[in-house]
Protein backbone atom coordinates (compact mmCIF):
# COMPACT_ATOMS: atom_id res chain seq x y z
CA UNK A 1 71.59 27.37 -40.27
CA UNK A 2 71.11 30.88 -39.89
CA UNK A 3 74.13 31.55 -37.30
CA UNK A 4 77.58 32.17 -39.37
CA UNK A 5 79.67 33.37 -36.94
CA UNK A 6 81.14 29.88 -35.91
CA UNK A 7 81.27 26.38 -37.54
CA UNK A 8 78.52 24.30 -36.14
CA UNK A 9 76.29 21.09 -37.44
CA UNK A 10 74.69 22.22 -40.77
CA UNK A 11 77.21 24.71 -41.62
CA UNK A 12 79.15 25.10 -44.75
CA UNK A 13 82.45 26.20 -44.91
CA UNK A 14 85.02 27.04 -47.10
CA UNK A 15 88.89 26.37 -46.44
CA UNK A 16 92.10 27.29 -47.89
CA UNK A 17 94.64 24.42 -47.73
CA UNK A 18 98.38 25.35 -46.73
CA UNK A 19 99.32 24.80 -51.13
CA UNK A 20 96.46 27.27 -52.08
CA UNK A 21 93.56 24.84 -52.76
CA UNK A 22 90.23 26.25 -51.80
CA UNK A 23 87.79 23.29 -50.44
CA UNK A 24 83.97 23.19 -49.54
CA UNK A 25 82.41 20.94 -46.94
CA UNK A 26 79.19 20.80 -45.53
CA UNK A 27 79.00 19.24 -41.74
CA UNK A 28 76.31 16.49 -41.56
CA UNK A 29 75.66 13.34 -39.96
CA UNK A 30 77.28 10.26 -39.93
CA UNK A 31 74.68 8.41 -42.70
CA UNK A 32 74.57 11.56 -44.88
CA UNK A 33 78.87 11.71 -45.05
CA UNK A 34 80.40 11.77 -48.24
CA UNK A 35 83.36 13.22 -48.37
CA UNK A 36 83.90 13.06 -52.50
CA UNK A 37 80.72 15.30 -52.58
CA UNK A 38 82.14 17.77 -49.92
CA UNK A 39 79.83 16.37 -46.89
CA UNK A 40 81.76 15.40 -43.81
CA UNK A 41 80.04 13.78 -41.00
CA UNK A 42 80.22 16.20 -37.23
CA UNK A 43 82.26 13.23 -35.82
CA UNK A 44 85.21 13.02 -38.38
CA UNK A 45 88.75 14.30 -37.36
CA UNK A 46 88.41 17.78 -39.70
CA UNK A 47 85.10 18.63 -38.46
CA UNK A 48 85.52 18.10 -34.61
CA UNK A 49 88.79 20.88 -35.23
CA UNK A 50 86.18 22.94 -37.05
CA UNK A 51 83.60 23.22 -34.70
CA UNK A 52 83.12 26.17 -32.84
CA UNK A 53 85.72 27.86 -34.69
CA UNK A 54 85.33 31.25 -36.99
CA UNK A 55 86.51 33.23 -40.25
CA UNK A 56 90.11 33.50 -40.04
CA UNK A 57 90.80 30.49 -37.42
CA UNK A 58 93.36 27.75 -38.13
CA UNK A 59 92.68 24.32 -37.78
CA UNK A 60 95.21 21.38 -38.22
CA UNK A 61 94.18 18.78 -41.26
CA UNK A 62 96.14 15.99 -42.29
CA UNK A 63 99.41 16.37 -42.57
CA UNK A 64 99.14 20.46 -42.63
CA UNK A 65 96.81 23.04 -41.98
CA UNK A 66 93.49 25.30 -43.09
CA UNK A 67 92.14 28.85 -42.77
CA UNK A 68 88.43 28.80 -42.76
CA UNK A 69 87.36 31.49 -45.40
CA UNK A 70 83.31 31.56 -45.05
CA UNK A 71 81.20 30.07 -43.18
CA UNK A 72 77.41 29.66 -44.81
């Protein structure tokens, strides 16, 4: 996707957990999802609170939070 100002279907995007750990996902469909290979599907829990959000937003995952990083 060529737009990287906000999280949309297709993006990539890197997030820093509330411990530190930096993690990668790639937003996808439901029959591409694997989440062990850093490809969550548009209609899981993380990636509805990541779409249409930017650099520097906070979204609630799990049992804490992330800061989205970069966006790709």
């Amino acid at each position: 996707p060529g737009d990287t100002a906000t999280v949309h279907f297709g993006s990539t995007v890197t997030l820093v957990r509330d411990d530190g750990r930096k993690q990668v996902f790639r937003i996808v469909g439901e029959d591409q999802s694997n989440p062990a290979k850093g490809m969550i599907s548009y209609v899981s829990p993380l990636a509805q609170a990541l779409l249409g959000k930017a650099i520097g937003d906070v979204v609630p995952a799990g049992n804490g939070e992330v800061e989205i990083i970069t966006i790709a």
